[in-house]
C-alpha atoms as a PDB file:
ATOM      1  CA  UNK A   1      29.200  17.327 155.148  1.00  0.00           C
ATOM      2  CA  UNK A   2      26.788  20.256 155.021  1.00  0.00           C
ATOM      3  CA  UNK A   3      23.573  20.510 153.284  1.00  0.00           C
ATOM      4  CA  UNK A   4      24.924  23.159 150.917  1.00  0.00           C
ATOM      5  CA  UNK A   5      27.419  20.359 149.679  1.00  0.00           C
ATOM      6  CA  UNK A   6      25.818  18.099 149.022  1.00  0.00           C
ATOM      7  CA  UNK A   7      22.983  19.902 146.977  1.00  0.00           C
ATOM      8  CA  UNK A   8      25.791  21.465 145.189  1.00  0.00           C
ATOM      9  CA  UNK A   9      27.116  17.852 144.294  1.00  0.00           C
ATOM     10  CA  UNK A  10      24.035  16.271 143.786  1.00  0.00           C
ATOM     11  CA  UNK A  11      23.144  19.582 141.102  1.00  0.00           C
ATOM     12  CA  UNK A  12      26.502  19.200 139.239  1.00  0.00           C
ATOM     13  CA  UNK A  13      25.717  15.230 139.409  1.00  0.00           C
ATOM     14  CA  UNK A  14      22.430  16.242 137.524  1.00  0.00           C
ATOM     15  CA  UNK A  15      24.040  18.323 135.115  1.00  0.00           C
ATOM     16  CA  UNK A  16      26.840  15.495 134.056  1.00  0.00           C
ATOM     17  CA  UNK A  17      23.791  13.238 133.473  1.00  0.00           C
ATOM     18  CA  UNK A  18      22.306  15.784 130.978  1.00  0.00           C
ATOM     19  CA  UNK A  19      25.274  16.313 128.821  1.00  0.00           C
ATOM     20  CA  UNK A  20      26.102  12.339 128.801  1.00  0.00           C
ATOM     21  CA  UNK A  21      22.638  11.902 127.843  1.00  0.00           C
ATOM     22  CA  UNK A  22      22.977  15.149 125.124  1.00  0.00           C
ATOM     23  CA  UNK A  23      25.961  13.261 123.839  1.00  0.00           C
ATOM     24  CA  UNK A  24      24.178  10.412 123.247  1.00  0.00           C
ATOM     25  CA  UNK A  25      21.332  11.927 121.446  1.00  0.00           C
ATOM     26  CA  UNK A  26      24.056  14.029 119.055  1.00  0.00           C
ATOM     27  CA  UNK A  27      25.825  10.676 118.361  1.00  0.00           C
ATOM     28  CA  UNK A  28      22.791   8.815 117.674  1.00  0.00           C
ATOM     29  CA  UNK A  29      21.776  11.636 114.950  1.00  0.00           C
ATOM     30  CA  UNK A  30      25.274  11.581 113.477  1.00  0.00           C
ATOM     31  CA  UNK A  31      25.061   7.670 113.320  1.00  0.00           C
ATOM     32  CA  UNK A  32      21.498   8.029 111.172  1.00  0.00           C
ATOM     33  CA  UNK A  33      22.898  10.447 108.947  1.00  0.00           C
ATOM     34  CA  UNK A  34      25.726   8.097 108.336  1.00  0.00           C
ATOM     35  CA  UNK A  35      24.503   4.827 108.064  1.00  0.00           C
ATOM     36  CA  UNK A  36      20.787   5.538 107.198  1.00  0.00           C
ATOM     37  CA  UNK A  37      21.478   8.353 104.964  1.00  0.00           C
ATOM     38  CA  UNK A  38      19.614  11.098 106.555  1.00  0.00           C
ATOM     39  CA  UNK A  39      19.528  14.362 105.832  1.00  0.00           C
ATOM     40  CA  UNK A  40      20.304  17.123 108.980  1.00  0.00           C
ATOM     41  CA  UNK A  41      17.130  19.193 107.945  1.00  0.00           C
ATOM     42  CA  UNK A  42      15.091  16.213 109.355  1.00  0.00           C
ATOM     43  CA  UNK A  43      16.069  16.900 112.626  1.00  0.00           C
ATOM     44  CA  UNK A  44      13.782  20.023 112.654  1.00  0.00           C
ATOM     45  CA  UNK A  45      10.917  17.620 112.778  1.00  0.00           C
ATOM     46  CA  UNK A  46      11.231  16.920 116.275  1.00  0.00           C
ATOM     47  CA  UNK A  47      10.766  20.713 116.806  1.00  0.00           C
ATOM     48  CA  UNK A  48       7.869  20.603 114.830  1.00  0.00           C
ATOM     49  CA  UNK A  49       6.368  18.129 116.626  1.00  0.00           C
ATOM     50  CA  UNK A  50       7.010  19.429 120.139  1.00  0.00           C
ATOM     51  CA  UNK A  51       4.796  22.573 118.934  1.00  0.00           C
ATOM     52  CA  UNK A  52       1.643  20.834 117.538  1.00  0.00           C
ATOM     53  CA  UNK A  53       1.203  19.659 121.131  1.00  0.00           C
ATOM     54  CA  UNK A  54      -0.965  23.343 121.239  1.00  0.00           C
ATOM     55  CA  UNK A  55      -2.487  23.317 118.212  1.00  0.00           C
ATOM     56  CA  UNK A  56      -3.653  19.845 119.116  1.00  0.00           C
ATOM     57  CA  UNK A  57      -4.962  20.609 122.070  1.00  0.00           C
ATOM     58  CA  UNK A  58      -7.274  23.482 120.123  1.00  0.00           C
ATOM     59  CA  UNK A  59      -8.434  21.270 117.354  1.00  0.00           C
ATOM     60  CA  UNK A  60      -9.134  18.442 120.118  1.00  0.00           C
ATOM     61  CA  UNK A  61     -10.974  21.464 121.975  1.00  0.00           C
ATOM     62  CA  UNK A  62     -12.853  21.905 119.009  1.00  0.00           C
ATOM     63  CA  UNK A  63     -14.116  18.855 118.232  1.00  0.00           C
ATOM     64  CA  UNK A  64     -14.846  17.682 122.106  1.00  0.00           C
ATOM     65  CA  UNK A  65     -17.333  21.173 121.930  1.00  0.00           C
ATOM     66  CA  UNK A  66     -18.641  19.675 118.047  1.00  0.00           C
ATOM     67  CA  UNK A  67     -19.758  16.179 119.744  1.00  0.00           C
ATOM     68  CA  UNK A  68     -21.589  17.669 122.965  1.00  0.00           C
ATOM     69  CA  UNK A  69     -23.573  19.707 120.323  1.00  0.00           C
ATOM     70  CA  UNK A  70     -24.017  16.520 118.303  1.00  0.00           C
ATOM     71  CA  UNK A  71     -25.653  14.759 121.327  1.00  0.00           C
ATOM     72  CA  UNK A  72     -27.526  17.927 122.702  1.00  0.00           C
ATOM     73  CA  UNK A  73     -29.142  17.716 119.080  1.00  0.00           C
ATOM     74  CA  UNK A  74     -29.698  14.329 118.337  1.00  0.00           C
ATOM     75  CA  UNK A  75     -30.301  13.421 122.152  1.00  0.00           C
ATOM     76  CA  UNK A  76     -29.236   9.407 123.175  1.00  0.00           C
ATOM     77  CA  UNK A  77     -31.370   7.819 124.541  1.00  0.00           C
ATOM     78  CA  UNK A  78     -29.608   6.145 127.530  1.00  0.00           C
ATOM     79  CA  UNK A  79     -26.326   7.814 129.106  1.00  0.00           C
ATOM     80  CA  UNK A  80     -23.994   4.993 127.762  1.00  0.00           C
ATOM     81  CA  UNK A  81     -25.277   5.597 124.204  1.00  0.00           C
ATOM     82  CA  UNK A  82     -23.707   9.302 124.382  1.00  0.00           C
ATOM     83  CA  UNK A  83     -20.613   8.036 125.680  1.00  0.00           C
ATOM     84  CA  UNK A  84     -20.271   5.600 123.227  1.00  0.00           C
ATOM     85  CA  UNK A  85     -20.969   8.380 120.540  1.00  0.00           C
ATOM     86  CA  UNK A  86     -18.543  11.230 121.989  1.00  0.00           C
ATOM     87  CA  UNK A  87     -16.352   8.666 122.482  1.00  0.00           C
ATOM     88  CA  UNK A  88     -16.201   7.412 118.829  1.00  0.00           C
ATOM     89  CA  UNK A  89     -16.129  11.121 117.245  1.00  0.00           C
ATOM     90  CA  UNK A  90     -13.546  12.038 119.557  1.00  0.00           C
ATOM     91  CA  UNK A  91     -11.474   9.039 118.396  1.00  0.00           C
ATOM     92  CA  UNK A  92     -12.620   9.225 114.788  1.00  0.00           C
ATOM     93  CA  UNK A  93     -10.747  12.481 114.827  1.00  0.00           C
ATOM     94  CA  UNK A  94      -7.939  12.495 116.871  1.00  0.00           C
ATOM     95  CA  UNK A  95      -7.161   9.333 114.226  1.00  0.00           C
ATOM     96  CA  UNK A  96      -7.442  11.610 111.476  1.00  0.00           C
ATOM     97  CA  UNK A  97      -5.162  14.006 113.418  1.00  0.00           C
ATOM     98  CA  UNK A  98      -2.814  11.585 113.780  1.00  0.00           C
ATOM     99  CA  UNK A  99      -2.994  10.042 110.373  1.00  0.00           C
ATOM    100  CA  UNK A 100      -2.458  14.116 108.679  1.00  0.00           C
ATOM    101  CA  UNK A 101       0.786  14.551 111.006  1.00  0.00           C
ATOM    102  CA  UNK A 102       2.223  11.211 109.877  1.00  0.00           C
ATOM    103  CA  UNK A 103       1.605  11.832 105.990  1.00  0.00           C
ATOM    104  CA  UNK A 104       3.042  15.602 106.182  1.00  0.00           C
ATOM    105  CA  UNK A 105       6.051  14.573 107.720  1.00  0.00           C
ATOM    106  CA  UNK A 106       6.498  10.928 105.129  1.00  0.00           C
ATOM    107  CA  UNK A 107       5.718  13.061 102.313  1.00  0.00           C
ATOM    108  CA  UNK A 108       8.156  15.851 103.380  1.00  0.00           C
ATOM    109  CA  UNK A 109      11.027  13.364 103.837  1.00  0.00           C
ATOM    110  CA  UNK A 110      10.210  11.481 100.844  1.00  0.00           C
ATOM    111  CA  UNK A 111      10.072  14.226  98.307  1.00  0.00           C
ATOM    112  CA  UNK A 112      12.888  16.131 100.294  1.00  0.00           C
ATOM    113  CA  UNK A 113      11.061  19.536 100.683  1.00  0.00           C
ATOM    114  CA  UNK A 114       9.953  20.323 104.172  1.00  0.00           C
ATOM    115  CA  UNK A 115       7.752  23.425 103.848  1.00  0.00           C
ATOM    116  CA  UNK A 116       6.058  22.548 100.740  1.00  0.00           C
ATOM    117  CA  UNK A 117       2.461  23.434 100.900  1.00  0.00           C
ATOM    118  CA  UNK A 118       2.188  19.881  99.052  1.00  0.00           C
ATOM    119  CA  UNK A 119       2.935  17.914 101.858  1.00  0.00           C
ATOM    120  CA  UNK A 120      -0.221  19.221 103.838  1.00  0.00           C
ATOM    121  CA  UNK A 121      -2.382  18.630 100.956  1.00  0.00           C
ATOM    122  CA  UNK A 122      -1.526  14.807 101.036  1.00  0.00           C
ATOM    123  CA  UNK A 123      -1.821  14.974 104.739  1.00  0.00           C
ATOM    124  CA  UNK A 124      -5.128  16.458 104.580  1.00  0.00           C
ATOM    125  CA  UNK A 125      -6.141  14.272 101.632  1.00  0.00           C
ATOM    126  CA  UNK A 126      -5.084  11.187 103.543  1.00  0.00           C
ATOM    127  CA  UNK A 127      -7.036  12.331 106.605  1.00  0.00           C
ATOM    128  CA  UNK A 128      -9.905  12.894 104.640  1.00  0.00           C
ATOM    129  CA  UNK A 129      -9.149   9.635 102.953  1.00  0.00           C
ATOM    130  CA  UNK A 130      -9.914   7.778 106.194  1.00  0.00           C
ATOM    131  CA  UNK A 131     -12.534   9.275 106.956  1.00  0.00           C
ATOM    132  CA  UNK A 132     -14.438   7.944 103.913  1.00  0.00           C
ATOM    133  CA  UNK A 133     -13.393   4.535 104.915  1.00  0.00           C
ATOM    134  CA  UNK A 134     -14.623   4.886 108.040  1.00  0.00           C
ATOM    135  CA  UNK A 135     -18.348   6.396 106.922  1.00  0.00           C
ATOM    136  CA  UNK A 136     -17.662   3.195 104.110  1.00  0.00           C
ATOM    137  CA  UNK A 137     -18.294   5.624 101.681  1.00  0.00           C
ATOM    138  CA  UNK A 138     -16.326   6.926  98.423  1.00  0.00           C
ATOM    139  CA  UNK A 139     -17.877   9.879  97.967  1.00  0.00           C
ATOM    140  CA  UNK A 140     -16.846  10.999 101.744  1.00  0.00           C
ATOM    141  CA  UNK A 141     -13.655  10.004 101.128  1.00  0.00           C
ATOM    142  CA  UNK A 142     -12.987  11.784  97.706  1.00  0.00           C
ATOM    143  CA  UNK A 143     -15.012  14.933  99.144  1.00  0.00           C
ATOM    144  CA  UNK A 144     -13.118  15.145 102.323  1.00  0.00           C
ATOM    145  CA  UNK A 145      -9.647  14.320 100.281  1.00  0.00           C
ATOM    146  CA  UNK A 146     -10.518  17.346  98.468  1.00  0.00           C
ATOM    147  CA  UNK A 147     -11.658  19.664 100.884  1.00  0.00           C
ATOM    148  CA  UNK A 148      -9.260  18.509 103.906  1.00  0.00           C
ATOM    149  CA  UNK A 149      -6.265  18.929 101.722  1.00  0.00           C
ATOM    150  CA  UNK A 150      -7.052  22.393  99.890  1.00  0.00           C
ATOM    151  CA  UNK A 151      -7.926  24.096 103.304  1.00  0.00           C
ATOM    152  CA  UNK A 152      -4.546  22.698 104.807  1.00  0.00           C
ATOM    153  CA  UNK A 153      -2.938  23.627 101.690  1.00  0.00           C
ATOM    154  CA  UNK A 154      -4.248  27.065 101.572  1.00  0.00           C
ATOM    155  CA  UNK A 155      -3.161  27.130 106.092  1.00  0.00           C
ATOM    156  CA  UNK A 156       0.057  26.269 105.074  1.00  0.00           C
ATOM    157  CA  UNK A 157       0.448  28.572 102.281  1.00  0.00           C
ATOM    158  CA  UNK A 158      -1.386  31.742 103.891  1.00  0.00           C
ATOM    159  CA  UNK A 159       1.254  31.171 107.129  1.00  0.00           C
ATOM    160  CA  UNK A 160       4.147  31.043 104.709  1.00  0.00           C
ATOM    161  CA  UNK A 161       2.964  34.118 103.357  1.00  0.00           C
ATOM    162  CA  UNK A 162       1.609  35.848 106.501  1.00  0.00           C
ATOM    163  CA  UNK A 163      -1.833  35.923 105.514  1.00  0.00           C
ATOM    164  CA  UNK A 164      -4.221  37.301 108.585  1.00  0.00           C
ATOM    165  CA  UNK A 165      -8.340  36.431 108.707  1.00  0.00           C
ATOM    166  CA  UNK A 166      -8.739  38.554 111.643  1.00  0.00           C
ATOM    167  CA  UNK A 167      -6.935  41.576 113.575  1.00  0.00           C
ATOM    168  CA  UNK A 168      -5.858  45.280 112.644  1.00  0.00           C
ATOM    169  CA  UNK A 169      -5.231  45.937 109.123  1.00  0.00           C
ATOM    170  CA  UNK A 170      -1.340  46.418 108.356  1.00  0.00           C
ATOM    171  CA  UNK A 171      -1.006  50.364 107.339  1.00  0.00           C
END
């Protein structure tokens, strides 16, 4: 058998793996909306969270530039004391990362409404939330509720309504 064969059968063996294992998937979603009582419209979550990948990647950008600042200001004293500090920012706020995705999307399939501007508000006011726990102060925590879940409020709203901060104006 020639080489052209057998990458041609080894291709189409590929491609029958993919669609059992597309099958699969669809009958495992049509089994949760059955039995679980799932709506179809959550299924768009898993497309949401196959983009914030990116805009993770920014914010963690972000905050990895914020903690070498931190310690070129407030200079450690030994090497392993600035570890220890960029290590615990960048934690403390891929946590709170983690801890806004997971609220937006509870809240969104609890109250049924998906692109509420609410459900980032409680995301950002349970980030902020946890961060006053972890300072072990209320005031943090009720300050960065606030202010966490207004500006994701007002993100969420000014991309529904195609708000723009910077660029050419629209004539």
């Amino acid at each position: 058998m020639d080489t052209s064969r057998q990458a041609g059968y080894a291709s189409q063996h590929v491609r029958n793996i993919e669609g059992e294992q597309r099958g699969r998937e669809e009958r495992g979603l049509e089994w949760l909306y059955k039995t679980q009582g799932l709506q179809p419209w959550m299924d768009t979550s898993r497309q949401q969270l196959r983009t914030w990948g990116k805009k993770e990647k920014k914010v963690m950008t972000v905050w990895l530039v914020g903690s070498a600042y931190h310690i070129l200001a407030f200079q450690p004293d030994t090497a392993a004391e600035a570890l220890t500090r960029a290590a615990n920012a960048t934690a403390t706020m891929a946590t709170m990362g983690a801890i806004f995705g997971m609220a937006t999307c509870l809240s969104a399939h609890a109250r049924d409404a998906p692109d509420d501007p609410t459900n980032y508000f409680i995301g950002g006011c349970a980030a902020g939330a946890f961060l006053g726990a972890r300072t072990h102060s209320a005031m943090t925590g009720t300050t960065a509720c606030l202010g966490l879940g207004v500006a994701a409020w007002l993100t969420k709203v000014g991309k529904m309504e195609g708000w723009r901060l910077s660029g050419p104006p629209k004539l």
